[in-house]
N, C-alpha and C. Protein backbone atom coordinates (compact mmCIF):
# COMPACT_ATOMS: atom_id res chain seq x y z
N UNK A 1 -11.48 4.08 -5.02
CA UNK A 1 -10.29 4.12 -4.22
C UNK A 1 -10.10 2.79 -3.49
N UNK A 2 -11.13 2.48 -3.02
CA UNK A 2 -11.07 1.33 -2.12
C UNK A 2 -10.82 -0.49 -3.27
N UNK A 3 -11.25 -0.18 -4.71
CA UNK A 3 -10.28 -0.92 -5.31
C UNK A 3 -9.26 -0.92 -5.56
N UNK A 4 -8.66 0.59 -6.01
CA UNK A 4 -7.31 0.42 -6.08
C UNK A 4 -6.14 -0.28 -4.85
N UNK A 5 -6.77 0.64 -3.10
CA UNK A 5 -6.06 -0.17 -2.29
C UNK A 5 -6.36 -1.47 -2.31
N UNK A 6 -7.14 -2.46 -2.42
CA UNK A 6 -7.03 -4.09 -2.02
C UNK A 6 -6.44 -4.27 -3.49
N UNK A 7 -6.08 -3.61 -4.75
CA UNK A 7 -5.19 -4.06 -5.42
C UNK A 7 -3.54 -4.41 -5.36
N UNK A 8 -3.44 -3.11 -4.71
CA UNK A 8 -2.02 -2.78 -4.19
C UNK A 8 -2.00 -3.77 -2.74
N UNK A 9 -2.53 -3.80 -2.22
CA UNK A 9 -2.51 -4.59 -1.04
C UNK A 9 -2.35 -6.34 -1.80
N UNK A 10 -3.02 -6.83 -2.67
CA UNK A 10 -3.06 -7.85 -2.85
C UNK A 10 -1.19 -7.73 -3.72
N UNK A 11 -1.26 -7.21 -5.08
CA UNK A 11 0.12 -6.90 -5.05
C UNK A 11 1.74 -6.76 -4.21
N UNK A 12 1.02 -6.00 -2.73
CA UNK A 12 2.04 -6.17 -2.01
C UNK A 12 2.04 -7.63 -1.60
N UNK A 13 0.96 -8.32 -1.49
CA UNK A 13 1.09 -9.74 -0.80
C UNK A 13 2.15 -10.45 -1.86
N UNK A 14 1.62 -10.76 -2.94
CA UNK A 14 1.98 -11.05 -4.11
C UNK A 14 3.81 -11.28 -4.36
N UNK A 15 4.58 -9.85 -3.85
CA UNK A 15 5.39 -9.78 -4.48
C UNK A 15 6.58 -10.05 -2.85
N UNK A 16 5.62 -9.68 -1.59
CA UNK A 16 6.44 -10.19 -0.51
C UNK A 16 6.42 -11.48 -0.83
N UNK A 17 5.35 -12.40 -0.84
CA UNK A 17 5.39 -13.38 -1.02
C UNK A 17 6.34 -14.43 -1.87
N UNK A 18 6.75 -13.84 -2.85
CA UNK A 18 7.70 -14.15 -3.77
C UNK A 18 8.88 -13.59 -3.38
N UNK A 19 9.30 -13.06 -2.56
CA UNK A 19 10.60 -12.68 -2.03
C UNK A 19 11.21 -14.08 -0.76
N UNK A 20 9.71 -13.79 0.08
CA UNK A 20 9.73 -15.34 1.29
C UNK A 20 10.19 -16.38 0.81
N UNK A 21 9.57 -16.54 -0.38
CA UNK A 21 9.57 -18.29 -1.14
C UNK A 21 10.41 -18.63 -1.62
N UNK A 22 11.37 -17.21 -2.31
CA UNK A 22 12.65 -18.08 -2.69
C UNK A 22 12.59 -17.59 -4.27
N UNK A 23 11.34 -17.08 -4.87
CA UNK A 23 10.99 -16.62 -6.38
C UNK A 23 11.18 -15.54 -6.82
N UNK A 24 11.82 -14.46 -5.79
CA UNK A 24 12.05 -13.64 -6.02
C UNK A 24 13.56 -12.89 -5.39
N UNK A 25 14.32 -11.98 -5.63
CA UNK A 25 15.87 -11.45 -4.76
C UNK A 25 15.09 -10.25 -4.01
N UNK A 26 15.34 -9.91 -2.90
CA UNK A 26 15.16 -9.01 -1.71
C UNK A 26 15.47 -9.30 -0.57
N UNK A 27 15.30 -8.30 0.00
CA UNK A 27 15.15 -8.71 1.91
C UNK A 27 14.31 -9.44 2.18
N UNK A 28 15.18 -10.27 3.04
CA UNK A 28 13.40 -10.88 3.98
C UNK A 28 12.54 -10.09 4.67
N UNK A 29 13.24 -9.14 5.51
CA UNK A 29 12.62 -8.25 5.99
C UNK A 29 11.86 -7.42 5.90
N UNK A 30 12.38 -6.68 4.62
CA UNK A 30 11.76 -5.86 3.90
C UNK A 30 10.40 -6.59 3.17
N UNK A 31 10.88 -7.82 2.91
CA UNK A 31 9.64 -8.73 2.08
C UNK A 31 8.47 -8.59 3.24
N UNK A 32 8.53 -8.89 4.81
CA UNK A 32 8.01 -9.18 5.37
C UNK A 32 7.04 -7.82 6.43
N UNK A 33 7.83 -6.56 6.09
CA UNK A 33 7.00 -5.15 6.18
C UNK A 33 6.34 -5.03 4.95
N UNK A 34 6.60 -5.23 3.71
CA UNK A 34 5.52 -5.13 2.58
C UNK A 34 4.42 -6.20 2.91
N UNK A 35 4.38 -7.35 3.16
CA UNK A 35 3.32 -8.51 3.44
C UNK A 35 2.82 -7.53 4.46
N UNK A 36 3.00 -6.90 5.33
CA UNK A 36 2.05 -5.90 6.58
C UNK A 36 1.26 -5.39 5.93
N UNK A 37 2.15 -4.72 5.11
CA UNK A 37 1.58 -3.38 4.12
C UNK A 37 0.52 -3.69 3.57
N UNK A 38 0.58 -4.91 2.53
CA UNK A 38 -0.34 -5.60 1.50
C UNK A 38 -1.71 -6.05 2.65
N UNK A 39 -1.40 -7.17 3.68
CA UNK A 39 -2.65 -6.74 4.37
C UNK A 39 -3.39 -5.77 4.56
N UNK A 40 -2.56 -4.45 5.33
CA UNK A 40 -2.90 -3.70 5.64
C UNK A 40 -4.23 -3.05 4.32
N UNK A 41 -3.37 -3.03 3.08
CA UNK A 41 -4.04 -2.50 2.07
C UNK A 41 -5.48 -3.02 1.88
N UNK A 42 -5.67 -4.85 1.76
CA UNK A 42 -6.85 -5.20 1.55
C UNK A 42 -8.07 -5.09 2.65
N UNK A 43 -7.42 -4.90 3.95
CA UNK A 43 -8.46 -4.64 4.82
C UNK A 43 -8.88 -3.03 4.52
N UNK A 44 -7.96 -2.44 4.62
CA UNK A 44 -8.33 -0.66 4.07
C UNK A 44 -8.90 -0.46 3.43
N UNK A 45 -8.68 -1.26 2.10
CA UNK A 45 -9.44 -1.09 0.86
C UNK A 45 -11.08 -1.01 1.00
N UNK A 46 -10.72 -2.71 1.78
CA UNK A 46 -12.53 -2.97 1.98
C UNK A 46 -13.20 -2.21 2.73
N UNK A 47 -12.82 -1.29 3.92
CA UNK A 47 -13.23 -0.52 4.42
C UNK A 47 -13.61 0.71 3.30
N UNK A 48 -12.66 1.60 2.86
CA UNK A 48 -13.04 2.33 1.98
C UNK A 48 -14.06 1.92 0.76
N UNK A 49 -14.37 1.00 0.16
CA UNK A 49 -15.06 -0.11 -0.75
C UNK A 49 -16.85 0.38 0.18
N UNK A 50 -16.63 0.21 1.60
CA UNK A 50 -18.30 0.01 1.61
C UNK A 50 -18.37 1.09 2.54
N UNK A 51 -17.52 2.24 1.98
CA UNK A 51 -17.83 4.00 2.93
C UNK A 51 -17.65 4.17 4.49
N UNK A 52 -16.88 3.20 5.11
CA UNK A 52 -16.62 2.80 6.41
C UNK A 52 -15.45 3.80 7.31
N UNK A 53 -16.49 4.97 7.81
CA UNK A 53 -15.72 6.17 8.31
C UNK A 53 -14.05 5.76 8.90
N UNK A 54 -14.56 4.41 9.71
CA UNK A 54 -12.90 3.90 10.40
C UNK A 54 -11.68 3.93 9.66
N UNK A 55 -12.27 3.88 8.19
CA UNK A 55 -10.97 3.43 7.55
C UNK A 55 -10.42 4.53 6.82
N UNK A 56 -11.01 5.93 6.45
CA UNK A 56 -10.58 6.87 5.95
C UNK A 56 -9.16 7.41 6.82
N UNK A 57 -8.85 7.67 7.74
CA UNK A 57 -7.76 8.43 8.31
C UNK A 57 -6.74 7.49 8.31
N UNK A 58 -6.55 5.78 8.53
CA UNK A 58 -5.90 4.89 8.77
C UNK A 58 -5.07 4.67 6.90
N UNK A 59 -6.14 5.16 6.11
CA UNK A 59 -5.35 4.96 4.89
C UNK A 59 -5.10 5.77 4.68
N UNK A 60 -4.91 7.24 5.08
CA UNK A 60 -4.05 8.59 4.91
C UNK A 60 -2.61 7.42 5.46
N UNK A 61 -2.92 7.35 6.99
CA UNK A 61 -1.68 7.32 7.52
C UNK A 61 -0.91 6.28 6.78
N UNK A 62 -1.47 5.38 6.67
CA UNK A 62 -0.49 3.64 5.99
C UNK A 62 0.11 4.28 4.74
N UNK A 63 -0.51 4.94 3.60
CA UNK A 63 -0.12 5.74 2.30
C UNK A 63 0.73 6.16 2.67
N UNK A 64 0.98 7.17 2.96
CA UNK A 64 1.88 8.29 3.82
C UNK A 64 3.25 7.64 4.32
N UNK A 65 2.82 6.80 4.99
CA UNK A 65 3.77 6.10 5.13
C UNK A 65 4.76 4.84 4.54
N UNK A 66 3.85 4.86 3.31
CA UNK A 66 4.34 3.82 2.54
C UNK A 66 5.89 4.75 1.59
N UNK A 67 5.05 6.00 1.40
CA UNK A 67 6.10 6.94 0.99
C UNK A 67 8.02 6.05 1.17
N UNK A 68 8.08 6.58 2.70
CA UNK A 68 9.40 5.98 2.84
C UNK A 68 9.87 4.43 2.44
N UNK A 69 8.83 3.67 2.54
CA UNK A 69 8.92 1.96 2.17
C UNK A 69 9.22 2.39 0.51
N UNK A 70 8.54 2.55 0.02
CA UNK A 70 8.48 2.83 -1.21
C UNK A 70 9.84 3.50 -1.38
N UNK A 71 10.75 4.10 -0.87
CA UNK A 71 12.43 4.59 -1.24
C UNK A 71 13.47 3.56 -1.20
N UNK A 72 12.67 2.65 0.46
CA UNK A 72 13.68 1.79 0.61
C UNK A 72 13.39 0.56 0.12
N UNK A 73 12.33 0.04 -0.61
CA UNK A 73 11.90 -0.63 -1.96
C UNK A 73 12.81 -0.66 -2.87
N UNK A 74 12.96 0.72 -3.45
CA UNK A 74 13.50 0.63 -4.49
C UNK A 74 15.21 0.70 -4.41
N UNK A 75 15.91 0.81 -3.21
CA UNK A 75 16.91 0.76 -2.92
C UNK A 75 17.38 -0.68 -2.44
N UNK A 76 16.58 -1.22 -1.98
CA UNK A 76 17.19 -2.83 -1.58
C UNK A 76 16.34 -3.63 -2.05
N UNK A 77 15.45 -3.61 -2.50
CA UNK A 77 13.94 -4.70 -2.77
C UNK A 77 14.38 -5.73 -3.82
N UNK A 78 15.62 -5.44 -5.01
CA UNK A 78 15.47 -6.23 -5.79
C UNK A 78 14.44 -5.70 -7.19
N UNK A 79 14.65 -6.29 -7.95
CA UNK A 79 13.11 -6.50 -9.31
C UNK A 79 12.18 -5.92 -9.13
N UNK A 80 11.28 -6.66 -8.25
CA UNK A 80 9.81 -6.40 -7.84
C UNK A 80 10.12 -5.26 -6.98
N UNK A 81 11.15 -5.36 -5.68
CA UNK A 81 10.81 -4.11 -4.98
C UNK A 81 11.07 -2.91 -5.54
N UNK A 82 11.93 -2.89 -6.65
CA UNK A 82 12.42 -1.46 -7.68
C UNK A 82 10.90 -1.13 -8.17
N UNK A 83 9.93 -2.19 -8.82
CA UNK A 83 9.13 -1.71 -9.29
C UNK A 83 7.83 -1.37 -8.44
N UNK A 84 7.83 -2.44 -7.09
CA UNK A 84 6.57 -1.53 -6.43
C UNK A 84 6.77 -0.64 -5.89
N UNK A 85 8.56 -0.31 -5.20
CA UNK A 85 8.56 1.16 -4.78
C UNK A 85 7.97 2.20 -5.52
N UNK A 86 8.46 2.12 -6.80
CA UNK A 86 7.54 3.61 -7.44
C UNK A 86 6.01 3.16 -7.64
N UNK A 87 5.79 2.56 -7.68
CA UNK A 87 4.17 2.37 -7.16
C UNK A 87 3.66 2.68 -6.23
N UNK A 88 4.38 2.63 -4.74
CA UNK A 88 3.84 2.69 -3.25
C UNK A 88 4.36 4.13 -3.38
N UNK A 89 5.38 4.45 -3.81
CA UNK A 89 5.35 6.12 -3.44
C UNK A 89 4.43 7.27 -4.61
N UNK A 90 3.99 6.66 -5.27
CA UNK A 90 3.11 7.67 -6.53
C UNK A 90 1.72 7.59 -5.80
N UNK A 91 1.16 6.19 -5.33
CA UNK A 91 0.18 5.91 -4.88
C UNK A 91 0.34 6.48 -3.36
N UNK A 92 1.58 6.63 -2.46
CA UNK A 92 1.46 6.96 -1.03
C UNK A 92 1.03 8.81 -1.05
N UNK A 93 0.91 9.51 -2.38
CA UNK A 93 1.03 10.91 -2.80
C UNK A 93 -0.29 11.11 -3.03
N UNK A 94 -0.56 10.06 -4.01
CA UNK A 94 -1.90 10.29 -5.05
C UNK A 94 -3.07 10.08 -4.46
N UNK A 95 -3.30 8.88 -3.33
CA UNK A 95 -4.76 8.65 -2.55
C UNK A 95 -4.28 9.65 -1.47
N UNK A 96 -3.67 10.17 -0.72
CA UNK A 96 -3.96 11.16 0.56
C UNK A 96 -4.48 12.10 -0.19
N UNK A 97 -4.34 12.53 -0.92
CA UNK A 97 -4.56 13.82 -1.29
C UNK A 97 -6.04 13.53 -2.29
N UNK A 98 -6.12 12.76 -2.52
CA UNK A 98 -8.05 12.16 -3.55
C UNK A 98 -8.21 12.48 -1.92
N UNK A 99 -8.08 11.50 -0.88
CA UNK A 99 -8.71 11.29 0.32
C UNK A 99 -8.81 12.61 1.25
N UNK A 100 -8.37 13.58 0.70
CA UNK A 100 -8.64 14.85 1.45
C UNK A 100 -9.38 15.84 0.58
N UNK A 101 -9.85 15.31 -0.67
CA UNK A 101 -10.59 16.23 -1.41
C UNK A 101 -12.22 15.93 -0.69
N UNK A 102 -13.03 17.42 -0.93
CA UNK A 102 -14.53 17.44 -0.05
C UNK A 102 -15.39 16.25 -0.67
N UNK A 103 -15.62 16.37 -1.54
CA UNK A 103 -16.58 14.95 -1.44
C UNK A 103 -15.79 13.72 -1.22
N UNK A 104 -14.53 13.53 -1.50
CA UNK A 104 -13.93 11.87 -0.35
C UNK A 104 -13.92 12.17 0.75
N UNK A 105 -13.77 13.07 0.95
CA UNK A 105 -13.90 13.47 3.15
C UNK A 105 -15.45 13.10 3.33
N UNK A 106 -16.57 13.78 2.28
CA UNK A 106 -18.16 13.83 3.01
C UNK A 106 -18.88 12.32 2.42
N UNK A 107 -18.04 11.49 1.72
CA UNK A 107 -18.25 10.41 1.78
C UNK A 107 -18.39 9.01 2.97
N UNK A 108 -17.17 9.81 3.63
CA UNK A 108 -16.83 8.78 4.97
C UNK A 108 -17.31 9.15 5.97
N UNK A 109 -18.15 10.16 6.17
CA UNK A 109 -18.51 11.18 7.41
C UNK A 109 -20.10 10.49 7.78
């Protein structure tokens, strides 16, 4: 799990990044809550990566919440944001719910 988030996290860097620079069509704005996001992801990740209780509930919530980013992704984002929205919302569904199954809960405990 904790690879997949610093993937998506590096991805989100990736594709805000290319919105900032000029290489890509989107919001700036929007470019610039996904660059949160994408941090957000690689620090999460690495937490989850080496079983680090802190980081289990913080990547329910960021997922979860990527849900809505992930709508308005694919509604204003452009290219890239059409395509990581359905990424951030399959993935904002798919790890809460790994992350609430008993052995990913008695992993982080």
């Amino acid at each position: 799990m904790g690879v997949i988030a610093i993937a998506g996290g590096l991805l989100s860097l990736f594709g805000g990044g290319s919105v900032l620079s000029g290489m890509a069509s989107g919001s700036s704005l929007l470019a610039v809550i996904v660059v949160i996001f994408g941090v957000l992801g690689v620090v999460l990740g690495a937490g989850l990566l080496g079983g680090m209780s802190w980081a289990w509930m913080p990547t329910i919530i960021v997922y979860v919440l990527s849900i809505p980013l992930g709508i308005v992704e694919i509604l204003y984002g452009g290219m890239i944001g059409g395509i990581g929205g359905v990424i951030r919302i399959v993935a904002g569904i798919v790890i809460p719910l790994y992350l609430f199954r008993p052995n990913a809960k008695a992993f982080f405990k």
